[in-house]
C-alpha atoms as a PDB file:
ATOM      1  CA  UNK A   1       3.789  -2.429 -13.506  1.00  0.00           C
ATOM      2  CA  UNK A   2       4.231   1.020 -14.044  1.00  0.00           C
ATOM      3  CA  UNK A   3       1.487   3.476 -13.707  1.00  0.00           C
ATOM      4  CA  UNK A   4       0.546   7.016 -13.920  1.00  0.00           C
ATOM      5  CA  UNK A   5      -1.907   7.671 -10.841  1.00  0.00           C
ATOM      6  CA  UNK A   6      -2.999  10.563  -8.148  1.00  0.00           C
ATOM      7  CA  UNK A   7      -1.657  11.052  -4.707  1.00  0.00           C
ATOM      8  CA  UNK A   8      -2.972  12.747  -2.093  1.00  0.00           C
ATOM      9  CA  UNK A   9      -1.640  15.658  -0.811  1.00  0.00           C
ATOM     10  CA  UNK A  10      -4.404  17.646   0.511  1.00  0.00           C
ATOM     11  CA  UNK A  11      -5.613  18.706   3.944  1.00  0.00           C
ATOM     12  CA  UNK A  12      -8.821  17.259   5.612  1.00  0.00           C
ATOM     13  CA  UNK A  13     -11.852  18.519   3.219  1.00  0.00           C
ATOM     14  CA  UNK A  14      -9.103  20.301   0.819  1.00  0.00           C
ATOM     15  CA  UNK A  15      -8.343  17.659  -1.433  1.00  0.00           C
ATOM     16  CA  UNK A  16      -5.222  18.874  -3.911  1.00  0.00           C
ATOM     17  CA  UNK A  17      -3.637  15.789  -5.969  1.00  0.00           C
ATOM     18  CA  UNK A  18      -0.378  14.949  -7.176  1.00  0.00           C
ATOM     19  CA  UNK A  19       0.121  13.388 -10.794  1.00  0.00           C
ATOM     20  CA  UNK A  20       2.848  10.834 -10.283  1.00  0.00           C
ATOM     21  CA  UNK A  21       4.403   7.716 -12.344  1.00  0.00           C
ATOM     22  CA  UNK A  22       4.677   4.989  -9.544  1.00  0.00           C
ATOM     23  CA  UNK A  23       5.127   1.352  -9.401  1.00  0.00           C
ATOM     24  CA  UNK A  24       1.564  -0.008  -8.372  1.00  0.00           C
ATOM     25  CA  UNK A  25       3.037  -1.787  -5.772  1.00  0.00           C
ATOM     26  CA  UNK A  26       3.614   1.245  -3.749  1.00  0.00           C
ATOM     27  CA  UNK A  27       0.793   2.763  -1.523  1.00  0.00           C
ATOM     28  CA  UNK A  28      -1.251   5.433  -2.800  1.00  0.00           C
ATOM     29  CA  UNK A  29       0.713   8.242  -0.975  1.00  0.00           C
ATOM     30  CA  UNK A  30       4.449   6.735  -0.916  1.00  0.00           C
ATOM     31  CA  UNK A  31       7.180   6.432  -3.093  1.00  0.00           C
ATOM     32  CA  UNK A  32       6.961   7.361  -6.473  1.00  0.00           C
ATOM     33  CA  UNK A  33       9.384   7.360  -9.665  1.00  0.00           C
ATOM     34  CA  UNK A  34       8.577  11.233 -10.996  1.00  0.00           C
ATOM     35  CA  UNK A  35       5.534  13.867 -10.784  1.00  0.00           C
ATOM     36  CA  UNK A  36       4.503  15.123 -13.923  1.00  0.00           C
ATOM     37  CA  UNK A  37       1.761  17.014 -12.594  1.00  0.00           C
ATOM     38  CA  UNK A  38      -0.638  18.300 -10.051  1.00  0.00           C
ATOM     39  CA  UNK A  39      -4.993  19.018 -10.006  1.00  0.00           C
ATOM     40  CA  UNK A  40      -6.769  20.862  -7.671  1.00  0.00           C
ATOM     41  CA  UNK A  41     -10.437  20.115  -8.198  1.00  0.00           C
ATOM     42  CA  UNK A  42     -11.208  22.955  -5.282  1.00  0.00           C
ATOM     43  CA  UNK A  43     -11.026  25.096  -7.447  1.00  0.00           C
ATOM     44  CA  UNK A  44     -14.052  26.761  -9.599  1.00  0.00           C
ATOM     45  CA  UNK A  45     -12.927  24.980 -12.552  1.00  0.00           C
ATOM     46  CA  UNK A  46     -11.005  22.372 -11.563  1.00  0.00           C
ATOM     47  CA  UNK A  47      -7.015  23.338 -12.114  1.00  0.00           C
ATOM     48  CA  UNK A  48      -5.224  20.737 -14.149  1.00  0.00           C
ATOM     49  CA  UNK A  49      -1.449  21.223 -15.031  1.00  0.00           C
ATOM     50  CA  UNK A  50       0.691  18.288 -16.576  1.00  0.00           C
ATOM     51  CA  UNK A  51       3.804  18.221 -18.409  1.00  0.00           C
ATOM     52  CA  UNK A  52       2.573  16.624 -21.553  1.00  0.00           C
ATOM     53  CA  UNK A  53       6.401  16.282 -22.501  1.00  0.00           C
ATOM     54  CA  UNK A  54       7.027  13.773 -19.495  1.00  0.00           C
ATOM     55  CA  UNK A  55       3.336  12.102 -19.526  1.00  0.00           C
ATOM     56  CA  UNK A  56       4.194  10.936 -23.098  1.00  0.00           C
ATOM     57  CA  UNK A  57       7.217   9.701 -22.414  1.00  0.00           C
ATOM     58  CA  UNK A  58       6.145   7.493 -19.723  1.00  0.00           C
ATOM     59  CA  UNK A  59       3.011   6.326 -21.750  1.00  0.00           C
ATOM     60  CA  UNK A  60       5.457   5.478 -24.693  1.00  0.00           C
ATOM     61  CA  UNK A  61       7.639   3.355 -22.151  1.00  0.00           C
ATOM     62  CA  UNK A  62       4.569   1.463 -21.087  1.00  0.00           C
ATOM     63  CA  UNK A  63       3.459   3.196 -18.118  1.00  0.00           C
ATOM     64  CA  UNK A  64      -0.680   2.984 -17.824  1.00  0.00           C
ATOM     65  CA  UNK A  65      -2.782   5.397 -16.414  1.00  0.00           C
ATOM     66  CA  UNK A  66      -5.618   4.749 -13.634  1.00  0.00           C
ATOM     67  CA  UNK A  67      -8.914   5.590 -15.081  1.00  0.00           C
ATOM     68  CA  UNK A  68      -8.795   8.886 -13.256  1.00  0.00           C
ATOM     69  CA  UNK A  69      -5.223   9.969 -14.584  1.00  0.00           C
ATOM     70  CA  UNK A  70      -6.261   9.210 -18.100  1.00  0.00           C
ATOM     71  CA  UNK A  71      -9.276  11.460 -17.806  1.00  0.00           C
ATOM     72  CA  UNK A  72      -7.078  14.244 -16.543  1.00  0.00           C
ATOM     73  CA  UNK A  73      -4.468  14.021 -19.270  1.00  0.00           C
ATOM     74  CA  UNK A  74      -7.865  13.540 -21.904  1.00  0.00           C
ATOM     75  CA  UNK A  75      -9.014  17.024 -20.388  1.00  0.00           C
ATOM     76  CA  UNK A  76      -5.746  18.661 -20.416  1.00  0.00           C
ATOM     77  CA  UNK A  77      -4.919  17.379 -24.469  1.00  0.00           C
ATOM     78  CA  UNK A  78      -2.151  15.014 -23.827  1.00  0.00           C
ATOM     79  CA  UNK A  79      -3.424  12.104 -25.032  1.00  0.00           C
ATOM     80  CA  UNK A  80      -6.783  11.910 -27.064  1.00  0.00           C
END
């Protein structure tokens, strides 16, 4: 299955995250298919940039988002 998830990309206590499509098969921080986004939650508030054009594109081919992904794209208008 296809999903829409976080990964990792932050130092030790600087966490800085990744929106990727992956296959949930891969680990958490390896391969992945396309980013279509990243969120920095350092930050005072939390920055949250996706490409709304390429997250609906994967939704509409089937791809499902983790609970956190589909809070980010809530927050950022993508999907309602």
């Amino acid at each position: 299955m296809v999903k829409i998830r976080l990964r990792r990309i932050g130092g030790k206590k600087e966490p800085y995250y990744r929106l990727v499509v992956a296959d949930s098969r891969y680990p958490r921080d390896g391969r992945f298919i396309e980013e279509i986004g990243h969120y920095n939650p350092s930050t005072d508030p939390a920055t949250v940039v996706v490409d709304a054009d390429k997250a609906k594109d994967w939704i509409a081919k089937g791809a499902q988002p983790t609970e956190t992904a589909k809070a980010l794209l809530k927050k950022s208008g993508v999907i309602d």
